[in-house]
C-alpha atoms as a PDB file:
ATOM      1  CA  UNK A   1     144.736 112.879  80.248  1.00  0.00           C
ATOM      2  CA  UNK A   2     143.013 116.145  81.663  1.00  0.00           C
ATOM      3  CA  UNK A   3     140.646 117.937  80.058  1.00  0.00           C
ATOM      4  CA  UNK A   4     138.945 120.797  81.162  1.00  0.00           C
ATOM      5  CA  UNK A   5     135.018 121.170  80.906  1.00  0.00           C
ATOM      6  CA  UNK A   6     133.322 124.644  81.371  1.00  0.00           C
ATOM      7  CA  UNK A   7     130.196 124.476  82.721  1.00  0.00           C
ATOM      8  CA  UNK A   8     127.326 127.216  81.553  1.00  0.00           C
ATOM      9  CA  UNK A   9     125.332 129.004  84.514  1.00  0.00           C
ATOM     10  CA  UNK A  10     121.914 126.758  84.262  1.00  0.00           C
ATOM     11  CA  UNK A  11     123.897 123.902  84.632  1.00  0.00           C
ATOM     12  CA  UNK A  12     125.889 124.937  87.155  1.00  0.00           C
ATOM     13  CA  UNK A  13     123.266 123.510  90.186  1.00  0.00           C
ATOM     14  CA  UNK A  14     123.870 119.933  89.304  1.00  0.00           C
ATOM     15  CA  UNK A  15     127.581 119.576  89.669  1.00  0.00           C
ATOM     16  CA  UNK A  16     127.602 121.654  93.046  1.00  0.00           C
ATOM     17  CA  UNK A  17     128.252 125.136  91.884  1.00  0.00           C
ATOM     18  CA  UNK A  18     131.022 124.497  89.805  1.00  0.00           C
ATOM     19  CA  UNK A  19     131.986 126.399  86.543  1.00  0.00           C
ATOM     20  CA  UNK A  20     134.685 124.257  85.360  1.00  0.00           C
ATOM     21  CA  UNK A  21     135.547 120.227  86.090  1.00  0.00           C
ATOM     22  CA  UNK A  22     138.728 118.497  85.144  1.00  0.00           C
ATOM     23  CA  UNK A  23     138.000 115.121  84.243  1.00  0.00           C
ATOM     24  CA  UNK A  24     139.902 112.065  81.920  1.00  0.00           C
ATOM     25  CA  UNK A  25     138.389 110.782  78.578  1.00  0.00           C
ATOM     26  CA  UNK A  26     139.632 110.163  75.308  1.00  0.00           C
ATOM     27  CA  UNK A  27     136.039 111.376  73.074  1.00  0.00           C
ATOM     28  CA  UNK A  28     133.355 113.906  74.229  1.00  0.00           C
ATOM     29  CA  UNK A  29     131.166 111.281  75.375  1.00  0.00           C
ATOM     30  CA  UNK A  30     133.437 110.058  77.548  1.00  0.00           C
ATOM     31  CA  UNK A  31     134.035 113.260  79.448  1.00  0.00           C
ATOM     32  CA  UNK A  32     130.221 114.099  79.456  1.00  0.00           C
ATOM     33  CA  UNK A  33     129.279 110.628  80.548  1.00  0.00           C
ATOM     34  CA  UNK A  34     131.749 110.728  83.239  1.00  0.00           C
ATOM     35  CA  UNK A  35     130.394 114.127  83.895  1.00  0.00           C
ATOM     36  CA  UNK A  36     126.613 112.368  84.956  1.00  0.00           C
ATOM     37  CA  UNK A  37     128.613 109.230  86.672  1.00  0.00           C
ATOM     38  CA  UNK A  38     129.695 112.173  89.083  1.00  0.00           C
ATOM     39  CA  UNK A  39     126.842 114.425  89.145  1.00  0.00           C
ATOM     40  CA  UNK A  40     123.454 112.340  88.338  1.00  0.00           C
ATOM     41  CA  UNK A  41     120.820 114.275  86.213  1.00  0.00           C
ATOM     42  CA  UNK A  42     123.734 115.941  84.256  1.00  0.00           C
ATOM     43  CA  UNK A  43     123.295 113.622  81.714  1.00  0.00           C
ATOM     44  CA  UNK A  44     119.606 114.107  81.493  1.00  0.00           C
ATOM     45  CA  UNK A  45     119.785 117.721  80.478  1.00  0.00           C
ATOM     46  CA  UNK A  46     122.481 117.601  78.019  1.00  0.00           C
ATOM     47  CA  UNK A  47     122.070 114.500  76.117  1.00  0.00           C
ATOM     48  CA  UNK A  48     119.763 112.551  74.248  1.00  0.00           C
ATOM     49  CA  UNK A  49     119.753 109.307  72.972  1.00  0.00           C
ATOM     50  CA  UNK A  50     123.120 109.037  71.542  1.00  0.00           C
ATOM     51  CA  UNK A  51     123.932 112.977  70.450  1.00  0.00           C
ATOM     52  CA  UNK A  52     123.364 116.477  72.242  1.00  0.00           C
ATOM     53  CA  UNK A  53     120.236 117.842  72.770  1.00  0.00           C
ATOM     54  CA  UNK A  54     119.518 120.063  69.593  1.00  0.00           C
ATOM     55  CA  UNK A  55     119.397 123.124  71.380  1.00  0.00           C
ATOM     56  CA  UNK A  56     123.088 122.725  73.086  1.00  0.00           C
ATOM     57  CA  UNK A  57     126.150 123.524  71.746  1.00  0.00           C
ATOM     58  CA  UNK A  58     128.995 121.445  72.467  1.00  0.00           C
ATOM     59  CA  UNK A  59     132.708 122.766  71.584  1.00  0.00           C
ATOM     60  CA  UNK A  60     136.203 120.935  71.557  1.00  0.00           C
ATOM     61  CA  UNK A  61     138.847 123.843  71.731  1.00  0.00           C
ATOM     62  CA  UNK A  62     136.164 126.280  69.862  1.00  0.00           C
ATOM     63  CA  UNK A  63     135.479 123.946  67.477  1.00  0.00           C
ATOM     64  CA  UNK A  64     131.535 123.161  67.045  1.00  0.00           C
ATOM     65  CA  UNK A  65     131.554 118.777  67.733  1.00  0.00           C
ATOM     66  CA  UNK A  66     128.579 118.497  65.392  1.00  0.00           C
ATOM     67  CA  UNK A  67     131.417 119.957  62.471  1.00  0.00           C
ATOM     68  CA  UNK A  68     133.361 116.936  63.502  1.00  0.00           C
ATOM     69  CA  UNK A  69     132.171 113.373  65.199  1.00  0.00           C
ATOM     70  CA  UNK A  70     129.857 115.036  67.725  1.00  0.00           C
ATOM     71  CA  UNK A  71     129.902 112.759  70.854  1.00  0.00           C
ATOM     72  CA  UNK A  72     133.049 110.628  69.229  1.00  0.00           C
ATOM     73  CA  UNK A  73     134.968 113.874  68.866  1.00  0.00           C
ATOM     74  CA  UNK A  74     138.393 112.878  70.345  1.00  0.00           C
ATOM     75  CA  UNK A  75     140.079 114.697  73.154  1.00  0.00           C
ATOM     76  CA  UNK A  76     143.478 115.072  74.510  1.00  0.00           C
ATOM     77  CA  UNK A  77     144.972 116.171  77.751  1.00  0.00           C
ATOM     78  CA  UNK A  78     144.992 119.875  77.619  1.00  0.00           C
ATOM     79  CA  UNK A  79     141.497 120.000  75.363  1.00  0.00           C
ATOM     80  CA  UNK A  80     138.857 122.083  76.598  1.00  0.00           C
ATOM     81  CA  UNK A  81     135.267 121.432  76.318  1.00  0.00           C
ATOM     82  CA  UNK A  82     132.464 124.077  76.584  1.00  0.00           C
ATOM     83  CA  UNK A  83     128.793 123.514  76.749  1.00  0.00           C
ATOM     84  CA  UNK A  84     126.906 126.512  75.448  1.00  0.00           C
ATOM     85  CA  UNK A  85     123.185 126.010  75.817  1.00  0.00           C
ATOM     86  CA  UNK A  86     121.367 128.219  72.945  1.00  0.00           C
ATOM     87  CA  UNK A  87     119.487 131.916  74.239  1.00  0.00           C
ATOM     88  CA  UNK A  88     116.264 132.621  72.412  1.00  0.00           C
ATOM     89  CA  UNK A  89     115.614 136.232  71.698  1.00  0.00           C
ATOM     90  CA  UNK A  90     113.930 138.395  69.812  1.00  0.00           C
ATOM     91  CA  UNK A  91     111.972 141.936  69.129  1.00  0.00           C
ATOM     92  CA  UNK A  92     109.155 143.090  70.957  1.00  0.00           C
ATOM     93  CA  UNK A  93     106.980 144.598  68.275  1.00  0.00           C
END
């Protein structure tokens, strides 16, 4: 079961550069915790406690896992998984 994980610029450092992995996993958490087994610290800057840090977006095939069973969103080979941490922005007044 392959699933493809994109991996956003900032995060890029801790798993050596790369933009994308292909890892096995049959929920989110899974993939992500598999992710840190890999790469330590990974799991330190996307998770916490048992969900996604707040200001992370996590998507299963463009769909938003907190719409569905956020880290017990099921996967299947061929899924893709994108991690979209949030951008702050605003004005200057």
């Amino acid at each position: 079961m392959s699933i493809t994980v994109k991996i956003p610029t900032p995060l890029r450092p801790v798993v050596g550069g790369k933009s994308e992995l292909t890892l096995e996993g049959s929920t989110v958490g899974d993939v992500l915790r598999k992710i840190d087994a890999q790469h330590k610290g990974f799991a330190e800057r996307v998770l916490e406690d048992q969900s996604v840090k707040r200001f992370i977006n996590v998507y299963v095939n463009e769909e938003n896992i907190r719409d569905q069973k956020n880290l017990d969103t099921p996967v299947k080979s061929g899924d893709t998984i994108s991690i979209l941490p949030s951008i702050a922005g605003g004005v200057d007044s």
